[in-house]
N, C-alpha and C. Protein backbone atom coordinates (compact mmCIF):
# COMPACT_ATOMS: atom_id res chain seq x y z
N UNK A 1 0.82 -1.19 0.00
CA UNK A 1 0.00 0.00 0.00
C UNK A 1 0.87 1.26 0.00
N UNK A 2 2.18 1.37 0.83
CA UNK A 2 2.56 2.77 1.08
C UNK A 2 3.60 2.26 -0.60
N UNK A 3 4.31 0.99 -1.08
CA UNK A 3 5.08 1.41 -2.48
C UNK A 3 4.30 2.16 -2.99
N UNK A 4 2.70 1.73 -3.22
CA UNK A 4 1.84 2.69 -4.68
C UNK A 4 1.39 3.87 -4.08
N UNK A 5 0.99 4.46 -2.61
CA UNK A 5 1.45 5.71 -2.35
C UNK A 5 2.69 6.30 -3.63
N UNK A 6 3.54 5.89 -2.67
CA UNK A 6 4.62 6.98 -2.75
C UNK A 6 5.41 6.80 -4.30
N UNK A 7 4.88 5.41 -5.07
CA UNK A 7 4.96 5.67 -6.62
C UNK A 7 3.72 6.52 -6.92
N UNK A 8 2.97 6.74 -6.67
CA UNK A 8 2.10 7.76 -7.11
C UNK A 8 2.50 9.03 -6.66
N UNK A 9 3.22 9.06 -5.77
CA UNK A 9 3.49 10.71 -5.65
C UNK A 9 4.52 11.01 -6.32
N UNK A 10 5.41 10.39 -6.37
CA UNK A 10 6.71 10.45 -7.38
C UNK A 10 6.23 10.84 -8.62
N UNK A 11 5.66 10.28 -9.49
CA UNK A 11 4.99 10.20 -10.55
C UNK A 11 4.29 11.76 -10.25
N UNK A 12 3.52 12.07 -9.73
CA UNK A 12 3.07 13.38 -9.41
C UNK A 12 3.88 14.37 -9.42
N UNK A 13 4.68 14.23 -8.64
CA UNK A 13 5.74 15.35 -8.46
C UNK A 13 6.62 15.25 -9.67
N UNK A 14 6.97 14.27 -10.53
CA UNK A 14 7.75 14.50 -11.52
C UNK A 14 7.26 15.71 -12.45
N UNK A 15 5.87 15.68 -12.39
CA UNK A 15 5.21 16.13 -13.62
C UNK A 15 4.99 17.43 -13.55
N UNK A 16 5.38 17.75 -12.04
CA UNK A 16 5.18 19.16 -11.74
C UNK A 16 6.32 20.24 -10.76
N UNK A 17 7.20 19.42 -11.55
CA UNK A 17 8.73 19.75 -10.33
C UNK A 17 8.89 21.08 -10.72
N UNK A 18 9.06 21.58 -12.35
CA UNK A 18 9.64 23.37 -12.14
C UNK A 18 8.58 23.82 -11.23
N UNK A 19 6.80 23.53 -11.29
CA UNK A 19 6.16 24.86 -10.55
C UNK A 19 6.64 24.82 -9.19
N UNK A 20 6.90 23.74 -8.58
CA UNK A 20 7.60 23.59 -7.05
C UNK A 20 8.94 24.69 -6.96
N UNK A 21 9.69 24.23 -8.10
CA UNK A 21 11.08 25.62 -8.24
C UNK A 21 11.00 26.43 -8.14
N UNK A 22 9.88 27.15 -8.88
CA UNK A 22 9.95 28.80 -9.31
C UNK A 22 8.87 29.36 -8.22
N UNK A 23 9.24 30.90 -8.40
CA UNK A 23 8.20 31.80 -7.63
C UNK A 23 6.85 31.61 -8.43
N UNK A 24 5.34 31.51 -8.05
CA UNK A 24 4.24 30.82 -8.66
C UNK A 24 3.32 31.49 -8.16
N UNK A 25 2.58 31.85 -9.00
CA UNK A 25 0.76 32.17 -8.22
C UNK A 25 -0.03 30.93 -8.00
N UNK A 26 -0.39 31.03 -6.76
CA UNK A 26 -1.49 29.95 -6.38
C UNK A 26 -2.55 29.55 -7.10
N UNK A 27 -3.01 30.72 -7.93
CA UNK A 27 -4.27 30.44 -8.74
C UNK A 27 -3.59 31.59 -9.76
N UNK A 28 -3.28 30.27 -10.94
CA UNK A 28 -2.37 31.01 -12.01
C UNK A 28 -3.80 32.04 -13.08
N UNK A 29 -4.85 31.65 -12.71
CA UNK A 29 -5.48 32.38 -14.31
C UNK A 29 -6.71 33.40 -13.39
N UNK A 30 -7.27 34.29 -14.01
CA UNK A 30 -8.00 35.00 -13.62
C UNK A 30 -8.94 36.04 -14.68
N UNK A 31 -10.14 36.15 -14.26
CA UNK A 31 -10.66 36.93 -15.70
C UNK A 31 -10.45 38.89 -15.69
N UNK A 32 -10.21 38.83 -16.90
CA UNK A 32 -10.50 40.96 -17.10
C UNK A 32 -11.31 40.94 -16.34
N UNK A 33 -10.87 42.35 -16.31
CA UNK A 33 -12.16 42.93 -15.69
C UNK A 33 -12.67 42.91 -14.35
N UNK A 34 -11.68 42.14 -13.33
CA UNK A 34 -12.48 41.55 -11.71
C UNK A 34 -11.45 41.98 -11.39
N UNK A 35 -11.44 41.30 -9.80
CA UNK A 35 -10.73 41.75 -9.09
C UNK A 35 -10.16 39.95 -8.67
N UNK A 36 -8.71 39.94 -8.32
CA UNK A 36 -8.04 39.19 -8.08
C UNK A 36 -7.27 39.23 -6.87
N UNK A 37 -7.07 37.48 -5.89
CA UNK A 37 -6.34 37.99 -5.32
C UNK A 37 -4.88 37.05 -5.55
N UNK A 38 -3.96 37.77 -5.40
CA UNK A 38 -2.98 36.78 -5.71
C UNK A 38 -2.30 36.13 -4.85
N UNK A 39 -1.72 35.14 -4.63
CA UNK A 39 -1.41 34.55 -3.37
C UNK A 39 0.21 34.14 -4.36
N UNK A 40 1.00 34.82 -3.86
CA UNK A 40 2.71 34.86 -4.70
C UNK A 40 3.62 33.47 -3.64
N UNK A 41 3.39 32.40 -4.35
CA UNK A 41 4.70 31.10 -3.11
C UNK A 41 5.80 31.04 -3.22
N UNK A 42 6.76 31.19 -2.10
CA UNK A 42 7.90 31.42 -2.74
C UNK A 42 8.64 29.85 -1.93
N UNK A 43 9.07 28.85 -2.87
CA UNK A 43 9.26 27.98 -2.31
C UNK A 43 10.66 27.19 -1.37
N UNK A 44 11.81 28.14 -2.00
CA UNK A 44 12.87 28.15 -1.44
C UNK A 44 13.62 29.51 -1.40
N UNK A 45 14.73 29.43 -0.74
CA UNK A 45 15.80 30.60 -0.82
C UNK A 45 16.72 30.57 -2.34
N UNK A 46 17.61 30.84 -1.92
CA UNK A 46 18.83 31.24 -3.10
C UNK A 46 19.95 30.07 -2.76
N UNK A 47 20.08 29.40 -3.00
CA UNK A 47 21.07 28.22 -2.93
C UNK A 47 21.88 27.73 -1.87
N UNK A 48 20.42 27.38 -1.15
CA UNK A 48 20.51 27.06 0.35
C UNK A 48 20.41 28.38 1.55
N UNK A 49 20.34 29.34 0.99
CA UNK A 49 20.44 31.06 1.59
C UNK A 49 19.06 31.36 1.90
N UNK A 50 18.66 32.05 3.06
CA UNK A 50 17.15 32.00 3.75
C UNK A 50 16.96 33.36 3.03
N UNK A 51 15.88 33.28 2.19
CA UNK A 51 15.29 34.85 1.89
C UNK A 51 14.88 35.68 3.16
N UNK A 52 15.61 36.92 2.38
CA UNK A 52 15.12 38.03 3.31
C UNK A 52 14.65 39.23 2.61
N UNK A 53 14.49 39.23 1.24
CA UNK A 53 13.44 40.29 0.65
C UNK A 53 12.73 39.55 -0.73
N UNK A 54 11.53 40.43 -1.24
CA UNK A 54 11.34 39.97 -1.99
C UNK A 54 10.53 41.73 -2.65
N UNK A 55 10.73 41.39 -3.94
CA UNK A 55 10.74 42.76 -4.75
C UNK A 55 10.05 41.94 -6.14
N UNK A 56 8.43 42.74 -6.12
CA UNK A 56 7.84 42.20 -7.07
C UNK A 56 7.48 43.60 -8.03
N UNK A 57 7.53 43.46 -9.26
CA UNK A 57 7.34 44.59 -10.14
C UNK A 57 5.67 44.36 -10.67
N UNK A 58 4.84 45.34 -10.75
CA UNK A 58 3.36 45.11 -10.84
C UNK A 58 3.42 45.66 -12.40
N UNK A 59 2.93 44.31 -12.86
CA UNK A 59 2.39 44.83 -14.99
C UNK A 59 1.25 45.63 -15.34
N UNK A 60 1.86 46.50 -16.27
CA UNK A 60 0.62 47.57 -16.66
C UNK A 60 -1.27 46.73 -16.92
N UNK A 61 -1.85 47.40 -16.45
CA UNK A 61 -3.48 47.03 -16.57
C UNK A 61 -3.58 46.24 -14.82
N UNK A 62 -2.45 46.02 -14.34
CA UNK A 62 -3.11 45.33 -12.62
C UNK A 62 -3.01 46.93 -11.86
N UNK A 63 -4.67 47.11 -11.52
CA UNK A 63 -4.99 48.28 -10.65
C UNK A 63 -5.24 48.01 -9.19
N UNK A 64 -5.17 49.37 -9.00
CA UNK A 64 -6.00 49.11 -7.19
C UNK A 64 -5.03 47.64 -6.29
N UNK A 65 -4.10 47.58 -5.94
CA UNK A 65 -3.36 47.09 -5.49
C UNK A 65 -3.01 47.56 -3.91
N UNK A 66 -3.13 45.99 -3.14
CA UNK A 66 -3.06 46.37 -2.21
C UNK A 66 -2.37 45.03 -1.33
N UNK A 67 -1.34 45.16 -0.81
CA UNK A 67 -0.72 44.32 0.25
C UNK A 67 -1.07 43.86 1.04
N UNK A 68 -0.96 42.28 1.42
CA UNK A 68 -1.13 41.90 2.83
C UNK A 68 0.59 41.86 3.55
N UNK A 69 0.17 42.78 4.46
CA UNK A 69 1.55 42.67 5.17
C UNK A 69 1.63 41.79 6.52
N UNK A 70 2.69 41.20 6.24
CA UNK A 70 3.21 40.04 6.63
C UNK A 70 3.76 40.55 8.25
N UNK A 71 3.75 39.92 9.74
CA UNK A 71 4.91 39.69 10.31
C UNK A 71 5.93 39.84 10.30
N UNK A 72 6.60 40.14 10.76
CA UNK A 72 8.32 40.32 11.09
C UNK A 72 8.85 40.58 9.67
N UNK A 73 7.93 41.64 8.60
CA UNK A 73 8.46 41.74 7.65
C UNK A 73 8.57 43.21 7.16
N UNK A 74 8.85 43.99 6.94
CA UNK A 74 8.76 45.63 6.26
C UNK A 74 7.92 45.34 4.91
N UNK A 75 6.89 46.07 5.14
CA UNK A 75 5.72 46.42 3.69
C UNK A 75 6.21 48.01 2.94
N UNK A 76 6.85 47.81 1.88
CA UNK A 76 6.54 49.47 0.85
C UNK A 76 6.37 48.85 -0.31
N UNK A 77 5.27 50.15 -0.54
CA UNK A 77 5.18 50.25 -1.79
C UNK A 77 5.62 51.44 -2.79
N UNK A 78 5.89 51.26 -4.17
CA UNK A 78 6.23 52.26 -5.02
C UNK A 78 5.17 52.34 -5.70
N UNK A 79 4.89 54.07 -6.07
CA UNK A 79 3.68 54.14 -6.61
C UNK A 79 4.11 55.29 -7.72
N UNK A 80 3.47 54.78 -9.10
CA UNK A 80 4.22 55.72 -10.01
C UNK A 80 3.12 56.17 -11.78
N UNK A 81 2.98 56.64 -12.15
CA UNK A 81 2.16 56.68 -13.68
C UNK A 81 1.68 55.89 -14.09
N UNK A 82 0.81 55.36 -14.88
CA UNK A 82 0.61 54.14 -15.52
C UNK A 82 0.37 54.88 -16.98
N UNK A 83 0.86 54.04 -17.85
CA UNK A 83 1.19 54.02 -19.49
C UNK A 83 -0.07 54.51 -20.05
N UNK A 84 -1.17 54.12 -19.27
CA UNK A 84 -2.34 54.71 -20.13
C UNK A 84 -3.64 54.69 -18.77
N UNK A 85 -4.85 55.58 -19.16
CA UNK A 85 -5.62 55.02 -17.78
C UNK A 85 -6.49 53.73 -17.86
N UNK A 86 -6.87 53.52 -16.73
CA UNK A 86 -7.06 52.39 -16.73
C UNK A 86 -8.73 53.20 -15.63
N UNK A 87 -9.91 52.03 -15.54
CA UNK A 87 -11.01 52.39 -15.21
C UNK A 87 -10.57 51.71 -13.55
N UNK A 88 -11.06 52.37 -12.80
CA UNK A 88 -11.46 51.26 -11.30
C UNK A 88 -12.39 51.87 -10.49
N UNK A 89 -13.66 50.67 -10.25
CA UNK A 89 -14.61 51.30 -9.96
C UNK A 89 -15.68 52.02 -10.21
N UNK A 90 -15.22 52.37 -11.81
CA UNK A 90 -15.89 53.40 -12.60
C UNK A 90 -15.18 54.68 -12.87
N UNK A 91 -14.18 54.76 -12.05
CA UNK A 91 -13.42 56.07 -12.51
C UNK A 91 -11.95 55.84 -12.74
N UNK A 92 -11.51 56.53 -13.33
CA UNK A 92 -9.94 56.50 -13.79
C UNK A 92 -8.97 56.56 -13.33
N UNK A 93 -7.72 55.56 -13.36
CA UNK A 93 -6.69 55.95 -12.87
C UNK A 93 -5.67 56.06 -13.69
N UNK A 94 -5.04 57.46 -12.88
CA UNK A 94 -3.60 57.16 -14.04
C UNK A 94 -2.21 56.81 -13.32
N UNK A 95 -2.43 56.38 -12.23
CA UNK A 95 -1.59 55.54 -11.36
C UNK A 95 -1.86 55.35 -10.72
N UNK A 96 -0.45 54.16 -9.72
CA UNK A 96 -1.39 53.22 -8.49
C UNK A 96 0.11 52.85 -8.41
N UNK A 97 -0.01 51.54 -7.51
CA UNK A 97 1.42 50.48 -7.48
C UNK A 97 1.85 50.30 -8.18
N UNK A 98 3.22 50.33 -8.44
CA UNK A 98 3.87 49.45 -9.79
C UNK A 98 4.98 48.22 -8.81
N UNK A 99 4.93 48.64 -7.67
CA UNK A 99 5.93 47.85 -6.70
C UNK A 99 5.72 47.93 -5.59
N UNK A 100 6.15 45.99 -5.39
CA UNK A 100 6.05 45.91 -4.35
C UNK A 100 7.07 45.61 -3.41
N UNK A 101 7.61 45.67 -1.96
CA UNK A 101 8.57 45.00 -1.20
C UNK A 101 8.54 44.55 -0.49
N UNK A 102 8.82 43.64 0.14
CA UNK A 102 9.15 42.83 1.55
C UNK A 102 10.20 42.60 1.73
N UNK A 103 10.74 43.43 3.07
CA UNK A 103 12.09 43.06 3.79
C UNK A 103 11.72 42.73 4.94
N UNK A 104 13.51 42.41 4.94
CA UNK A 104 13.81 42.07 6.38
C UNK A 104 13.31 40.98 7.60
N UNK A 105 12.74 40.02 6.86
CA UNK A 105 11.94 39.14 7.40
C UNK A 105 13.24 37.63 7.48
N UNK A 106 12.99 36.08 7.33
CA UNK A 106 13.57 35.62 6.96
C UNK A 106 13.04 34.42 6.92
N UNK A 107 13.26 33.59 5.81
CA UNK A 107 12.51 32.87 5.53
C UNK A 107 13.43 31.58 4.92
N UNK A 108 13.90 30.50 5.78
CA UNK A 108 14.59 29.39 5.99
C UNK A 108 14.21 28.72 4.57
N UNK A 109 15.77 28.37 4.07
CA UNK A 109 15.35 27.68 2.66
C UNK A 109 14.76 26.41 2.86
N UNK A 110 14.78 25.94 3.97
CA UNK A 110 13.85 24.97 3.96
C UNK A 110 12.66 24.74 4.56
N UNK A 111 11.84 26.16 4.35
CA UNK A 111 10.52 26.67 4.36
C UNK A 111 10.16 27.39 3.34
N UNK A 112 8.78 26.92 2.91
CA UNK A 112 8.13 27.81 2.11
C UNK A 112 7.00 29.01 2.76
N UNK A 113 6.76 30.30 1.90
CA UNK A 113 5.71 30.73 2.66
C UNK A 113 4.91 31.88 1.39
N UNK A 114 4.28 32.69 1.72
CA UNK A 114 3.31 32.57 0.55
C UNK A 114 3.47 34.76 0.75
N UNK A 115 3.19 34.87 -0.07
CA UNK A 115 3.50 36.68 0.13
C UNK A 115 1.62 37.28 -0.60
N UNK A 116 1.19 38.11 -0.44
CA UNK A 116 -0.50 37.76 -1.07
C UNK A 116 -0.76 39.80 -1.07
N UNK A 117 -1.42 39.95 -1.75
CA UNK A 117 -2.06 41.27 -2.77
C UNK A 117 -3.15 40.85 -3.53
N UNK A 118 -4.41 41.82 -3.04
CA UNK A 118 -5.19 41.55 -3.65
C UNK A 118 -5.33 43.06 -4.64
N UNK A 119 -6.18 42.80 -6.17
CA UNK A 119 -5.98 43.71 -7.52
C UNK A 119 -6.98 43.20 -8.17
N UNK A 120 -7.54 44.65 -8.86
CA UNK A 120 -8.22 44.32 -10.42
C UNK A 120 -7.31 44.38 -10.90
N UNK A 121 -7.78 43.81 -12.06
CA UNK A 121 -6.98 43.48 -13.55
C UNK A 121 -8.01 44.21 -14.61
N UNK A 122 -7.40 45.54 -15.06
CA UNK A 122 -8.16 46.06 -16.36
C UNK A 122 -8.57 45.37 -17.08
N UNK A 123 -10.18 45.99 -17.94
CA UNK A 123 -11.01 45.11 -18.54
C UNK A 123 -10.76 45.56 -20.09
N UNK A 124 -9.33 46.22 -20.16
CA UNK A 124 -9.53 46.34 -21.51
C UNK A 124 -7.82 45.30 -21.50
N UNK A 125 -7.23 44.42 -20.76
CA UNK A 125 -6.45 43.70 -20.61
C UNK A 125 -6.64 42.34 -21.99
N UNK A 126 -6.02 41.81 -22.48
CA UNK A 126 -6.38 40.82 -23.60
C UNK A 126 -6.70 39.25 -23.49
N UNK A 127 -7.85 38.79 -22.90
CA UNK A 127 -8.19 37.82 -22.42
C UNK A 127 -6.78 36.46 -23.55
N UNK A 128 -6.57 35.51 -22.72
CA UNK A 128 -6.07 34.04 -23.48
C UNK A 128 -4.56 34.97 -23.33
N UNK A 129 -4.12 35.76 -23.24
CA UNK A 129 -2.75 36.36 -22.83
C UNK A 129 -2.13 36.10 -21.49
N UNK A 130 -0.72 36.41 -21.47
CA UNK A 130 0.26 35.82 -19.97
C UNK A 130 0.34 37.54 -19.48
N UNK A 131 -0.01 37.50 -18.69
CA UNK A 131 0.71 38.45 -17.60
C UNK A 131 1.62 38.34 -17.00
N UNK A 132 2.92 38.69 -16.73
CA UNK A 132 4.07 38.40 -16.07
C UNK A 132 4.28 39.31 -14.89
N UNK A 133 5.06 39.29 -13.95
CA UNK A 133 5.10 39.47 -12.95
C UNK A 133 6.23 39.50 -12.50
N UNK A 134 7.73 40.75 -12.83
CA UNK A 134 8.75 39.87 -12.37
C UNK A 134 9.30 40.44 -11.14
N UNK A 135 10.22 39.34 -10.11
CA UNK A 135 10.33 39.43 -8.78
C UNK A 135 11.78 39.22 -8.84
N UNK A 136 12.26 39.96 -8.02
CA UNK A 136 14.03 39.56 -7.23
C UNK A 136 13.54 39.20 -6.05
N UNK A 137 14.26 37.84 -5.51
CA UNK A 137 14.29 37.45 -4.49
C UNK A 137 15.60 37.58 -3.83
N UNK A 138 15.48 38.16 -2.65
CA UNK A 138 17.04 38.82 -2.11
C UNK A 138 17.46 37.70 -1.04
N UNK A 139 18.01 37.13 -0.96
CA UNK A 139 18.84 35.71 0.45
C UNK A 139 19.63 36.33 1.32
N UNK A 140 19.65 36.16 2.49
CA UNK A 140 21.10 36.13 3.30
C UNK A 140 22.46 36.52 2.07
N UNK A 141 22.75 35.45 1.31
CA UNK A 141 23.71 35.31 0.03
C UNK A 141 23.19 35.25 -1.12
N UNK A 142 23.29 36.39 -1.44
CA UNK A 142 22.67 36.57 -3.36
C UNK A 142 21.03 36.52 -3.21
N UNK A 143 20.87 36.49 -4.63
CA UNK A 143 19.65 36.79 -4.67
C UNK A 143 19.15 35.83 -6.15
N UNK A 144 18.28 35.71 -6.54
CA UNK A 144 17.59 35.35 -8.20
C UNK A 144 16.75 36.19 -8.68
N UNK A 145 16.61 36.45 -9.20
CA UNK A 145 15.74 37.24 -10.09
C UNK A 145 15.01 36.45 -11.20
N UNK A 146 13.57 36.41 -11.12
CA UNK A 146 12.33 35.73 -11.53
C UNK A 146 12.11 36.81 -12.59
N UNK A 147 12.97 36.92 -13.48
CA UNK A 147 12.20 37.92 -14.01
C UNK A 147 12.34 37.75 -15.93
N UNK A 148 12.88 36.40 -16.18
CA UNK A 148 12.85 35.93 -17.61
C UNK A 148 11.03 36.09 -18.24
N UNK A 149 11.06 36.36 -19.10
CA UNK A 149 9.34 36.50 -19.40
C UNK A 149 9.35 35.44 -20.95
N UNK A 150 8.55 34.65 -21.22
CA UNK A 150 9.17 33.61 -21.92
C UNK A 150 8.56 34.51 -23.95
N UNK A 151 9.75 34.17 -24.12
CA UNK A 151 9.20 34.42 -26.17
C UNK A 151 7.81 33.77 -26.23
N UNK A 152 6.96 34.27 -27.63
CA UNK A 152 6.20 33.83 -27.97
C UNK A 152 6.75 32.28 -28.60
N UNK A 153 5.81 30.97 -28.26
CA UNK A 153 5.98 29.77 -28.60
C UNK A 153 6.76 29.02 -27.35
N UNK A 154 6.96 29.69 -26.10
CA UNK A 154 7.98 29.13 -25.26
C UNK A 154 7.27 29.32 -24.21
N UNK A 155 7.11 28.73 -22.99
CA UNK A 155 6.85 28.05 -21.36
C UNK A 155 7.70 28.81 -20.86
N UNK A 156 7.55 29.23 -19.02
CA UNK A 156 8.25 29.34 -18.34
C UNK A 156 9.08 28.00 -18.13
N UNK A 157 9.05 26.66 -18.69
CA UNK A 157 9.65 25.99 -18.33
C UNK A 157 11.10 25.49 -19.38
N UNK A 158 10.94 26.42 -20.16
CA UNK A 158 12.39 26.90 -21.07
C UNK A 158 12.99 27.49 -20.62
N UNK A 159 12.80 28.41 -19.35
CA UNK A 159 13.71 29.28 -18.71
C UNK A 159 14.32 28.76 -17.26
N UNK A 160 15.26 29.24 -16.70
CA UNK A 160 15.89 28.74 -15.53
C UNK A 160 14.94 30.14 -14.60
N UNK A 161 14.57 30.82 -14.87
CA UNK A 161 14.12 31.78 -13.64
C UNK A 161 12.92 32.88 -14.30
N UNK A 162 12.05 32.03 -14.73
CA UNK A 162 11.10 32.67 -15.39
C UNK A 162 10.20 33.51 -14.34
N UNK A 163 9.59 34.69 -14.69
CA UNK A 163 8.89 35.40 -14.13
C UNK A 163 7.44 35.03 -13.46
N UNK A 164 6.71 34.98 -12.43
CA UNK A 164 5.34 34.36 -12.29
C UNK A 164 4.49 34.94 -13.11
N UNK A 165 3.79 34.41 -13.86
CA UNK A 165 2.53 34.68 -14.94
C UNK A 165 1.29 34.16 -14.58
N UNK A 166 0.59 34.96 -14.92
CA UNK A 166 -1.07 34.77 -14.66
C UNK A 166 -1.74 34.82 -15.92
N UNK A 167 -2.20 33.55 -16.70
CA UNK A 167 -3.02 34.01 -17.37
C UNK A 167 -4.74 34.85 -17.16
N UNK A 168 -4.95 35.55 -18.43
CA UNK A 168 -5.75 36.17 -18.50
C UNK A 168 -7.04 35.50 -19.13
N UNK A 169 -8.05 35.44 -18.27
CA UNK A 169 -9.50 34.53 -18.90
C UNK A 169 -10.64 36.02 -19.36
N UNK A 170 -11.54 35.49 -19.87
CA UNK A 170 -12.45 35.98 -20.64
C UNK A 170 -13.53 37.01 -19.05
N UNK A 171 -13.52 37.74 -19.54
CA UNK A 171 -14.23 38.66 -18.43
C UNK A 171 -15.33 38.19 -18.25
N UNK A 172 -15.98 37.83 -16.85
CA UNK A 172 -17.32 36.84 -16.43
C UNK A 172 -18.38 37.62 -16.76
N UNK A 173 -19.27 37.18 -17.20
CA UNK A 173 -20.41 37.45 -17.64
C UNK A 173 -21.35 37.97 -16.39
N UNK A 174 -22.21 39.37 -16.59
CA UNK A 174 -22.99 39.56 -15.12
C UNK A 174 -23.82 39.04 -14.69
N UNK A 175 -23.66 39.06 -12.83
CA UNK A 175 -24.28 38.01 -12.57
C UNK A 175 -24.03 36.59 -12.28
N UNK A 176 -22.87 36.54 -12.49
CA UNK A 176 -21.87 35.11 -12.20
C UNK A 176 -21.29 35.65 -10.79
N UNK A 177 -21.66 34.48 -10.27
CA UNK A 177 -20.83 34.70 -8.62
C UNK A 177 -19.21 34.30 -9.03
N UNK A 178 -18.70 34.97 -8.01
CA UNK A 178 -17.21 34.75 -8.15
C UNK A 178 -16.42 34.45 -6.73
């Protein structure tokens, strides 16, 4: 009973080892037009090195942004123009977050823990498209940077440190609970 366990988890985990690697959204897809929350996992340090910051860059069309701040961690944000306006709420913005940070915390490479912001996503955003998301993760020693965004025809799993992406779904129809 526990061999076909644990051949079944093997088998499992083979099939899904980079998303375990990389920095990942919990719930990778989300529709225009709503509001999202993102739950960012960060699953290890820097090569055996306990993170102690993490620096996420926010993509044009994610509005209204807002941090959950963490424990024993420093919350800023950078707040700066956006490329074009964008609606929230019904009225316009022409900026908001473009960044986010968490220091000074520390987070044992052999712990995972989860960093979370909740955001609309503009409804004039291009549904069946990747949103990227890219992050430096800072360690005790060095750091990685998540911030490869993959060519058209290519996976984050062509890259050694691809950026977290969210795809973009079709804006829900009204009247759909969410």
């Amino acid at each position: 009973m526990f061999k076909t366990f644990f051949a079944a988890a093997a088998v499992l985990l083979a099939g899904t080892g980079s998303a375990f690697a990389h920095i990942s959204f919990e719930t990778p897809s989300a529709p225009v037009g709503g509001a999202y929350k993102a739950v960012l996992r960060v699953p290890h340090g820097c090569a055996g090195s306990a993170t102690i910051g993490l620096h996420i860059r926010i993509p044009e069309g994610v509005v209204g942004v807002k941090p959950m701040p963490k424990a024993g961690w420093t919350l800023k944000v950078v707040k700066g123009k956006y490329a074009r306006p964008h609606q929230l709420h019904g009225a316009p913005r022409t900026e908001g977050v473009t960044e986010i940070v968490w220091s000074g915390g520390n987070l044992p490479d052999a712990f995972y823990d989860e960093f979370v912001f909740t955001t609309s996503l503009a409804a004039d955003l291009e549904p069946g498209a990747m949103l990227y998301f890219p992050v430096v993760q800072t360690c005790e020693t060095g750091a990685v940077r998540w911030i490869e965004i993959p060519a058209p025809g290519s996976t984050d799993d062509d890259y050694k440190n691809p950026a977290p992406g969210l795809t973009l779904l079709p804006a829900a129809a009204d009247g759909d609970d969410e």
